[in-house]
N, C-alpha and C. Protein backbone atom coordinates (compact mmCIF):
# COMPACT_ATOMS: atom_id res chain seq x y z
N UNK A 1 9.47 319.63 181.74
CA UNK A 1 8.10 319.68 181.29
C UNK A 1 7.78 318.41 180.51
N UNK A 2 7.07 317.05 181.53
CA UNK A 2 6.21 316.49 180.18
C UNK A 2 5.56 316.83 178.83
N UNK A 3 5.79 316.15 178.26
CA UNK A 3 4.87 316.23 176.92
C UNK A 3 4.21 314.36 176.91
N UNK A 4 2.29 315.05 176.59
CA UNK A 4 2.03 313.65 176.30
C UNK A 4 2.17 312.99 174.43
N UNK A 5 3.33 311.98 174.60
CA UNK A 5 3.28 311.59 172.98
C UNK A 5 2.81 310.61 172.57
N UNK A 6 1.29 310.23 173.33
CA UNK A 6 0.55 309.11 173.25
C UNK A 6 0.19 308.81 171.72
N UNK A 7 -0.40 308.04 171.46
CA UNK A 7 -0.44 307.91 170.09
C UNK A 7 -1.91 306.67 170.28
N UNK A 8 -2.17 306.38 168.59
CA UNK A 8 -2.71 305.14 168.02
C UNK A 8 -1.96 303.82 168.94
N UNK A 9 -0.50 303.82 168.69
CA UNK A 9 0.59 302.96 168.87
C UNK A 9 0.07 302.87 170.62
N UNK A 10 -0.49 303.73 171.24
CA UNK A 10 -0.56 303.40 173.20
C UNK A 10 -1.61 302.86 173.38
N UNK A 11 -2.51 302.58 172.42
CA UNK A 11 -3.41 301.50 172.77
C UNK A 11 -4.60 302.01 173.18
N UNK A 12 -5.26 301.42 173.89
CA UNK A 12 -6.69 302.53 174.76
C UNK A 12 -6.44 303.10 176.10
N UNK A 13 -7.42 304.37 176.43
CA UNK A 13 -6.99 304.86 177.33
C UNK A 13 -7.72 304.12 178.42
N UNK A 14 -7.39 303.44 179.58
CA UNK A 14 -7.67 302.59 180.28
C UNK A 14 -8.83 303.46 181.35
N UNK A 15 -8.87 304.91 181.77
CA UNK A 15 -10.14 305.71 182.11
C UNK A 15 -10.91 305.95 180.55
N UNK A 16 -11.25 305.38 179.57
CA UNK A 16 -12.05 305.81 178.90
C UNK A 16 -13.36 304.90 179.09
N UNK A 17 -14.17 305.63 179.73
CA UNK A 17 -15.47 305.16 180.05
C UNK A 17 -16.39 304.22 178.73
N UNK A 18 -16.14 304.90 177.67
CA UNK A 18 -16.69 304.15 176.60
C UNK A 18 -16.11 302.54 176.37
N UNK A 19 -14.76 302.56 176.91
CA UNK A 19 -14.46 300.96 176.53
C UNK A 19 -14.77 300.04 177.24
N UNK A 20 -16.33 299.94 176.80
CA UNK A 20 -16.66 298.23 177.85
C UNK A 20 -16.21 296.94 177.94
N UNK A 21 -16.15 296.24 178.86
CA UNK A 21 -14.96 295.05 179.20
C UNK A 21 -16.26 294.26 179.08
N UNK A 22 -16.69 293.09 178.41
CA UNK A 22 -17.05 291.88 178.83
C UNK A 22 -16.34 290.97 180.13
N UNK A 23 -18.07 290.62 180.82
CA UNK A 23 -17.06 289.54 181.66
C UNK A 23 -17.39 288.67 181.54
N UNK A 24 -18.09 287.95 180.03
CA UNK A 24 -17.51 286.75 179.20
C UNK A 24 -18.15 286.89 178.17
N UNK A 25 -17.69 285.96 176.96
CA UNK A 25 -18.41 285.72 175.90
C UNK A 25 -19.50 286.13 175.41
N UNK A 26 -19.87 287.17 174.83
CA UNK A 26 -21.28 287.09 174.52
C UNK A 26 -21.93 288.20 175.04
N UNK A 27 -21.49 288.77 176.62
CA UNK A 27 -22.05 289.39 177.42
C UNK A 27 -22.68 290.87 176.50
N UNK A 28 -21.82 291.64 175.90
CA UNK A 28 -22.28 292.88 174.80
C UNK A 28 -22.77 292.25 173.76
N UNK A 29 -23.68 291.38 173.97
CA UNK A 29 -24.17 290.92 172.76
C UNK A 29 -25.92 290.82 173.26
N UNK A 30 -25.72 290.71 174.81
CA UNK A 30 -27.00 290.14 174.86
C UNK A 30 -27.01 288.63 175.65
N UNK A 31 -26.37 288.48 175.39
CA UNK A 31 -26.24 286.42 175.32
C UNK A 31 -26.15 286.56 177.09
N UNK A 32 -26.65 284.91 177.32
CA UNK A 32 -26.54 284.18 178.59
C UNK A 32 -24.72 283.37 178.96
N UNK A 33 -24.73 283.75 179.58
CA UNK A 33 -23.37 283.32 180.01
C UNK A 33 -23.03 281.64 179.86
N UNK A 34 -24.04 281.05 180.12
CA UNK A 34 -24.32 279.26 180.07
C UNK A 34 -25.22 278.91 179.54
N UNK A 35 -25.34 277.77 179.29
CA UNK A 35 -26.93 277.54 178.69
C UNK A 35 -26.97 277.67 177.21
N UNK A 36 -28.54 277.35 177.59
CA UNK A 36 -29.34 277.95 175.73
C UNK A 36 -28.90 279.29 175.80
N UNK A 37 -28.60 279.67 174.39
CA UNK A 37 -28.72 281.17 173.67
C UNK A 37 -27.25 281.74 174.34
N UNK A 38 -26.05 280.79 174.93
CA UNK A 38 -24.63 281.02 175.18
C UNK A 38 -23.83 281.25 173.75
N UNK A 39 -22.67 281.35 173.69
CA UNK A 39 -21.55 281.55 172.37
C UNK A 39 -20.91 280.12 172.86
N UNK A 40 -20.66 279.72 171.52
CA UNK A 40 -20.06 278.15 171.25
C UNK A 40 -18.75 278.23 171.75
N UNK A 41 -17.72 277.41 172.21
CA UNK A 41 -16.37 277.51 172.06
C UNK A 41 -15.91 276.89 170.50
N UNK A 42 -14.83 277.32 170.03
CA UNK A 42 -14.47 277.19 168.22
C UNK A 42 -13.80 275.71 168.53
N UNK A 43 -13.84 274.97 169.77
CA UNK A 43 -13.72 273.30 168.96
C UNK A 43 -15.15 272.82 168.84
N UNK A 44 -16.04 273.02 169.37
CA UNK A 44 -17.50 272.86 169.28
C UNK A 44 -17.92 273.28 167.71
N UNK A 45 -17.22 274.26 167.28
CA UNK A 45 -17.30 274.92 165.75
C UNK A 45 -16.57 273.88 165.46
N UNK A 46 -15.57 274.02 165.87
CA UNK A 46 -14.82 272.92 164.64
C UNK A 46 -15.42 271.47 164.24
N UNK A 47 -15.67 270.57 165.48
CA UNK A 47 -16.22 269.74 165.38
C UNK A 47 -17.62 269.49 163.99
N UNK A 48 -18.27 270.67 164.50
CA UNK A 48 -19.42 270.57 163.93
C UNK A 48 -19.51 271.10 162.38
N UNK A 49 -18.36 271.38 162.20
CA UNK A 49 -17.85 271.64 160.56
C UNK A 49 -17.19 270.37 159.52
N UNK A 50 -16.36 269.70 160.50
CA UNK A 50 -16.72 268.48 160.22
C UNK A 50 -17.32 267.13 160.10
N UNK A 51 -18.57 267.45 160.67
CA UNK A 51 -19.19 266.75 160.60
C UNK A 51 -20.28 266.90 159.38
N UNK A 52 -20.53 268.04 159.36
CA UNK A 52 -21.04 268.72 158.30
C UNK A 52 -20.28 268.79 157.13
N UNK A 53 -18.69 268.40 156.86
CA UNK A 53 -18.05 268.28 155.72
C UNK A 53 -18.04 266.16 155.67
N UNK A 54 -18.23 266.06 156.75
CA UNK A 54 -17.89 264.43 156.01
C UNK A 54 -19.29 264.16 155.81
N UNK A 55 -20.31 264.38 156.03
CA UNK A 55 -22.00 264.36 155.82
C UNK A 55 -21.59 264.55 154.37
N UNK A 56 -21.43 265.59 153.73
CA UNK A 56 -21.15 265.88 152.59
C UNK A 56 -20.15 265.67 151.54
N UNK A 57 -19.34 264.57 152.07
CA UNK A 57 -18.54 263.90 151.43
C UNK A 57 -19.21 262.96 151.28
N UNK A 58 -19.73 262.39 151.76
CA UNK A 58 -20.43 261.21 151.88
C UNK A 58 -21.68 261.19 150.56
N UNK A 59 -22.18 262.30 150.58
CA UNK A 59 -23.01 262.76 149.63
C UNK A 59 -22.68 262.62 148.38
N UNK A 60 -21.91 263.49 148.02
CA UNK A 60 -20.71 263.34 146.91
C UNK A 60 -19.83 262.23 146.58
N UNK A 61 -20.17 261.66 147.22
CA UNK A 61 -19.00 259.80 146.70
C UNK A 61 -20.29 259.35 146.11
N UNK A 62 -21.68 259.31 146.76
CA UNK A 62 -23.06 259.28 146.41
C UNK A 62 -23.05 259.30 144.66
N UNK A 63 -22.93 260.60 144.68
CA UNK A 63 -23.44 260.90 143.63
C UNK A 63 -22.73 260.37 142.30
N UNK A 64 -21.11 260.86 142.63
CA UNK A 64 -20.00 260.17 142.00
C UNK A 64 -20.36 258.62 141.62
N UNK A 65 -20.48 258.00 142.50
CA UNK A 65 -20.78 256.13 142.55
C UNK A 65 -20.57 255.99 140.90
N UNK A 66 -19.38 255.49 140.33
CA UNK A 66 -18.86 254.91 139.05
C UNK A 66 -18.76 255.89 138.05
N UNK A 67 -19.02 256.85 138.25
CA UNK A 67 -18.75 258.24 137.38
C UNK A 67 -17.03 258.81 137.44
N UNK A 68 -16.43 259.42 136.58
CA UNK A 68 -15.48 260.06 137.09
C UNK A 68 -15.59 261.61 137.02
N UNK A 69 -14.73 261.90 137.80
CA UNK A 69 -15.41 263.10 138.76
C UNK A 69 -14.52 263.83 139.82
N UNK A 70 -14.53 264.84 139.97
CA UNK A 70 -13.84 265.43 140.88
C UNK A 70 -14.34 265.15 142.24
N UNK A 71 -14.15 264.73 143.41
CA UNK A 71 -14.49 264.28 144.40
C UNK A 71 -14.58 265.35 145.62
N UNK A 72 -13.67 266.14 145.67
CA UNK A 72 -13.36 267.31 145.83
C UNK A 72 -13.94 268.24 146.10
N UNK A 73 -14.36 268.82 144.85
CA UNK A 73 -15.20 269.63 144.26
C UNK A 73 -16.46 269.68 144.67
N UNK A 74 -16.97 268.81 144.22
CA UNK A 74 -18.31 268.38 144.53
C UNK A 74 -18.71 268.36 145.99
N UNK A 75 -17.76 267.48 146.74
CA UNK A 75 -17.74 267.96 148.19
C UNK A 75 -18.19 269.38 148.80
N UNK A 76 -17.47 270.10 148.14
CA UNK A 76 -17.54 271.70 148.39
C UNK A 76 -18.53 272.27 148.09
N UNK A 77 -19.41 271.66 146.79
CA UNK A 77 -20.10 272.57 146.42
C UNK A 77 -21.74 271.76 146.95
N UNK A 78 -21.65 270.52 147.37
CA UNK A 78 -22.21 269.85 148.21
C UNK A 78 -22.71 271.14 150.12
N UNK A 79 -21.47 270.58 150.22
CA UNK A 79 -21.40 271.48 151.86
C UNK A 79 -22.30 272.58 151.48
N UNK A 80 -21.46 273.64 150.55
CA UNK A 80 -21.95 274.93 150.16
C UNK A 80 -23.41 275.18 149.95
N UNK A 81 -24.30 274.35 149.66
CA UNK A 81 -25.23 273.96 149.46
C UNK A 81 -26.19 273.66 150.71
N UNK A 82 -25.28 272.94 151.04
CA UNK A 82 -26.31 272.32 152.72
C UNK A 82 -26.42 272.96 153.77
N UNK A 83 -25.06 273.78 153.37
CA UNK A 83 -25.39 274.69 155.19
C UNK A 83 -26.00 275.93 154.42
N UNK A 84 -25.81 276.24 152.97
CA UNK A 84 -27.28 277.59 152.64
C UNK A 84 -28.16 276.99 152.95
N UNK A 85 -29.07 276.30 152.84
CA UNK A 85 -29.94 275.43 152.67
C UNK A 85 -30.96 275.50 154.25
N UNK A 86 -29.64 274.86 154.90
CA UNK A 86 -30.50 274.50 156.41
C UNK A 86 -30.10 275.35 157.05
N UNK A 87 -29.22 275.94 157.21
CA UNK A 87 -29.24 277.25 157.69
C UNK A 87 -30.31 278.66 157.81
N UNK A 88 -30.65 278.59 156.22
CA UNK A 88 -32.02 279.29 155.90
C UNK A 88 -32.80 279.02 156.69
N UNK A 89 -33.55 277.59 156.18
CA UNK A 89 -34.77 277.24 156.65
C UNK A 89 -34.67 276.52 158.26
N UNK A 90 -34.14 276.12 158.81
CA UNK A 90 -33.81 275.22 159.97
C UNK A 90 -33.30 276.35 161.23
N UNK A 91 -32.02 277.03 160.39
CA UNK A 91 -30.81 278.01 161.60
C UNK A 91 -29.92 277.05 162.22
N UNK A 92 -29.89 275.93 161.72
CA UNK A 92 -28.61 274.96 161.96
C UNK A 92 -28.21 274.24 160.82
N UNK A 93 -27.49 273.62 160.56
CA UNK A 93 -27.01 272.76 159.41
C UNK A 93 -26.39 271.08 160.55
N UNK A 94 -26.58 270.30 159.90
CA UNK A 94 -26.77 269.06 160.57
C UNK A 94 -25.30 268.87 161.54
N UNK A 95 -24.31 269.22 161.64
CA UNK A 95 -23.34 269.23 162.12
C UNK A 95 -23.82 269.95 163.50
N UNK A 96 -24.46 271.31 163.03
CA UNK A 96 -24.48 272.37 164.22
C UNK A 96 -25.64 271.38 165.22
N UNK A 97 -27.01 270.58 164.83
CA UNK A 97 -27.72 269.78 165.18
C UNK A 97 -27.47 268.87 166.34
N UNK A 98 -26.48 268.45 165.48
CA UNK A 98 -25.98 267.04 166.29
C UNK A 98 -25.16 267.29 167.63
N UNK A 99 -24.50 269.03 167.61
CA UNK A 99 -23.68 269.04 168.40
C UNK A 99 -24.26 270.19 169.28
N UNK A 100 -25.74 270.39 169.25
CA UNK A 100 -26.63 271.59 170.11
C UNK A 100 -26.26 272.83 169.58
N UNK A 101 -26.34 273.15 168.66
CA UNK A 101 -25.45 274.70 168.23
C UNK A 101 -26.68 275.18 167.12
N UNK A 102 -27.26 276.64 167.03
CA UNK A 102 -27.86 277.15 166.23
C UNK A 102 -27.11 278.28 165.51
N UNK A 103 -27.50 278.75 164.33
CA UNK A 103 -26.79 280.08 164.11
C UNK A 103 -28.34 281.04 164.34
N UNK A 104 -28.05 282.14 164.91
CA UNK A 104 -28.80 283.25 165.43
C UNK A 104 -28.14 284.56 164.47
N UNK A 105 -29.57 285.68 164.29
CA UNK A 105 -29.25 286.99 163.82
C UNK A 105 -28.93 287.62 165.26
N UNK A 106 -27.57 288.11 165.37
CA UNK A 106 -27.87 289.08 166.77
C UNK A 106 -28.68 290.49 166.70
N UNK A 107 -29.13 291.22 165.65
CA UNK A 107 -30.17 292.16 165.93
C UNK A 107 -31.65 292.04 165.47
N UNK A 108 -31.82 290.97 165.53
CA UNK A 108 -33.26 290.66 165.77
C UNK A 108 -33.90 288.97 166.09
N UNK A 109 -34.42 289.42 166.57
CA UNK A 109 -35.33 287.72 166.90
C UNK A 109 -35.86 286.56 165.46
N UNK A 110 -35.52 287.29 164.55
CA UNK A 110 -35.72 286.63 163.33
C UNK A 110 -34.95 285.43 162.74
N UNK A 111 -35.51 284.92 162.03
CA UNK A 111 -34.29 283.87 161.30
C UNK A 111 -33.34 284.43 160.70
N UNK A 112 -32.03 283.87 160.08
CA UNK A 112 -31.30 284.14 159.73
C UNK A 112 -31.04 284.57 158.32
N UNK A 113 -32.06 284.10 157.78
CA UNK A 113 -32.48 284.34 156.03
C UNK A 113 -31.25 283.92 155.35
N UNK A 114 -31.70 283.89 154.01
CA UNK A 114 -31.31 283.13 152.95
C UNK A 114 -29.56 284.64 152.88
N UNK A 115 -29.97 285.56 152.65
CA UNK A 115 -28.81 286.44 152.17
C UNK A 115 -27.61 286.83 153.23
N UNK A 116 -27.85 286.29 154.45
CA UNK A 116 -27.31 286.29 155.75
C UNK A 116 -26.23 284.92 155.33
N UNK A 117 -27.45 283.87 155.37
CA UNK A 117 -26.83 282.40 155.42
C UNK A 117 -26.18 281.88 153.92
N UNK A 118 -25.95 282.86 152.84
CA UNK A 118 -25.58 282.35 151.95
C UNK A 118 -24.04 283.05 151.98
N UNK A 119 -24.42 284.69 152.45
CA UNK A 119 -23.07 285.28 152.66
C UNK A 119 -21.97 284.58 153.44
N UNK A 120 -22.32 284.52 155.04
CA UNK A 120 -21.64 283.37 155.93
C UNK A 120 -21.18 282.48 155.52
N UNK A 121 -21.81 281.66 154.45
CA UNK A 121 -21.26 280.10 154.03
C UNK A 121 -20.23 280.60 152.91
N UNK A 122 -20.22 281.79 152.30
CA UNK A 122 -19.50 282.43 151.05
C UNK A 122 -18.08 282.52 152.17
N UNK A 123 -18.09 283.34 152.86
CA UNK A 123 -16.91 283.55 153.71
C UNK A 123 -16.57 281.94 154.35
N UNK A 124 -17.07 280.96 154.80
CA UNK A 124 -17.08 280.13 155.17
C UNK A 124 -15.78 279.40 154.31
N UNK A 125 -15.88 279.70 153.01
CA UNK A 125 -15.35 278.47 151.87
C UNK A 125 -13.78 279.11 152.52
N UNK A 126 -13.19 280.34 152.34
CA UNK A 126 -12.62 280.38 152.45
C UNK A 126 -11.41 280.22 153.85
N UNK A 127 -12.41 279.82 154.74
CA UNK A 127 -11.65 279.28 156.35
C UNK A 127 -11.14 280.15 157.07
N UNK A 128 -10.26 281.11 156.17
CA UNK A 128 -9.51 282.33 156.77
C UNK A 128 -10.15 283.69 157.95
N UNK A 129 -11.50 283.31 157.21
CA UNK A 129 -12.33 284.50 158.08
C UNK A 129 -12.87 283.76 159.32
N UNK A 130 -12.96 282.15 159.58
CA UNK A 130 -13.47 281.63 161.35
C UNK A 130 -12.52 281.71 161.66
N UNK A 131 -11.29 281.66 161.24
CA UNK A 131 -10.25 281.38 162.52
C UNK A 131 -9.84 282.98 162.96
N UNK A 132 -10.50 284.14 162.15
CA UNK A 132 -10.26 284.92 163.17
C UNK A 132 -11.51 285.53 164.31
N UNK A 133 -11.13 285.05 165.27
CA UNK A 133 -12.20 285.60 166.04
C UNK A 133 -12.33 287.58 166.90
N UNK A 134 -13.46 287.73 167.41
CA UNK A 134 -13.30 288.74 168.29
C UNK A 134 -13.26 288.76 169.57
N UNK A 135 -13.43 289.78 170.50
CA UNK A 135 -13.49 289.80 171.76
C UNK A 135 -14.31 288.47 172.45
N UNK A 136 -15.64 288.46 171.75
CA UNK A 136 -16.64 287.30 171.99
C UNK A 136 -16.48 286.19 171.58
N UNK A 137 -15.41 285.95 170.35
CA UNK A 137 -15.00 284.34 170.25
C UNK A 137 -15.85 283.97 168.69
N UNK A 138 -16.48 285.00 168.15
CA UNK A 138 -16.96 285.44 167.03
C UNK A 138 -16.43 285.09 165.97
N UNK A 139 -16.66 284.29 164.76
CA UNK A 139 -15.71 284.42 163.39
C UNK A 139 -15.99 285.64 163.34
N UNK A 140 -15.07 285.90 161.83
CA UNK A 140 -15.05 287.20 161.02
C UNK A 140 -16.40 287.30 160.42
N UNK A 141 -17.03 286.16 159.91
CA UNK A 141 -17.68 285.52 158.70
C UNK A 141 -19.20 285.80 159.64
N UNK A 142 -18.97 285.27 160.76
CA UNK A 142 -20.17 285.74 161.89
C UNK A 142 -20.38 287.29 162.14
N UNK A 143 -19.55 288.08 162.02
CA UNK A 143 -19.06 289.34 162.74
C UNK A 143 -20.09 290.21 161.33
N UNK A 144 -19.24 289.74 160.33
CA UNK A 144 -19.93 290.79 158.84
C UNK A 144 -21.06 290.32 158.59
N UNK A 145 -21.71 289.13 159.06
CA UNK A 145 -23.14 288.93 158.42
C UNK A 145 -24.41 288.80 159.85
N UNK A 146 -24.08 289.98 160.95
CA UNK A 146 -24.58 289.69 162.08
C UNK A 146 -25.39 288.72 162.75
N UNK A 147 -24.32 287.66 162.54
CA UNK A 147 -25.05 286.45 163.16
C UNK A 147 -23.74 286.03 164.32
N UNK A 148 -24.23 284.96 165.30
CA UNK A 148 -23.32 284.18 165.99
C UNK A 148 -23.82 282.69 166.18
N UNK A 149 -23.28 281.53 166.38
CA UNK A 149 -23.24 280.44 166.66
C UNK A 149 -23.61 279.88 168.56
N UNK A 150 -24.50 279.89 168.58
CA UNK A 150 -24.79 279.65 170.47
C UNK A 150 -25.35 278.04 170.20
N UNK A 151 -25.39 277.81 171.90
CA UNK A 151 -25.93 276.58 172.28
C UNK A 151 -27.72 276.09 171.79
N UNK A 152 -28.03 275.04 171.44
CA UNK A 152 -29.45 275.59 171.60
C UNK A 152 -30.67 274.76 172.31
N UNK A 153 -29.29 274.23 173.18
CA UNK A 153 -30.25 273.19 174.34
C UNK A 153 -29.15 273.12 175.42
């Protein structure tokens, strides 16, 4: 006599109708497979994070110019600043700009607002939450403040 001793540990049940499969990026989201309004790939993120951190280094040596000063710091709290900032009002920050990338609310057609885009950049500082992604290629940081990163040309 079998016994079933399936568990948590067996994973999903592969007839369970509820578990929908994307067949790519984005697809349970809504999103276009290519194109405008697609999901970024995370070197396209990456890129565009640094560009948006040396923008802001750049800023900060600025300001520094013959002062002493944490260089660092300021950097950070520079960035922290710029992508709340244009993120709010814009839905890109100059990195995301340069490299066709917007940040989007995924449940509504709205901007991304200030408490969206300040949370995101809060998780942001700490790095740990983009590098984990989801099924869709999603940060963490994207995932908790329902937004995602797409193409926007």
């Amino acid at each position: 006599m079998a016994r079933n001793t399936g568990s948590w540990l067996s994973g999903p049940n592969a007839a369970d109708p509820d578990d929908a499969r994307a067949e790519y990026p984005g697809e349970l989201l809504g999103l276009p497979k290519t194109g405008a309004g697609s999901l970024v790939s995370m070197l396209r993120r990456i890129v565009g994070l640094f560009v948006d951190w040396f923008i802001s280094l750049g800023i900060a040596a600025l300001i520094l110019h013959g002062h002493n000063g944490s260089l660092n710091t300021l950097t950070l709290v520079v960035w922290f600043v710029i992508g709340v900032a244009t993120v709010t009002l814009f839905g890109f920050t100059p990195g995301q700009y340069f490299l066709r990338m917007r940040t989007i609310r995924i449940d509504s057609a709205g901007g991304v607002g200030i408490v969206r885009a300040l949370a995101r950049q809060a998780l942001l500082v700490f790095v740990i939450p983009a590098l984990f992604t989801d099924s869709d290629g999603r940060g963490m940081h994207d995932r908790a403040t329902g937004t995602a990163l797409v193409r926007s040309r």
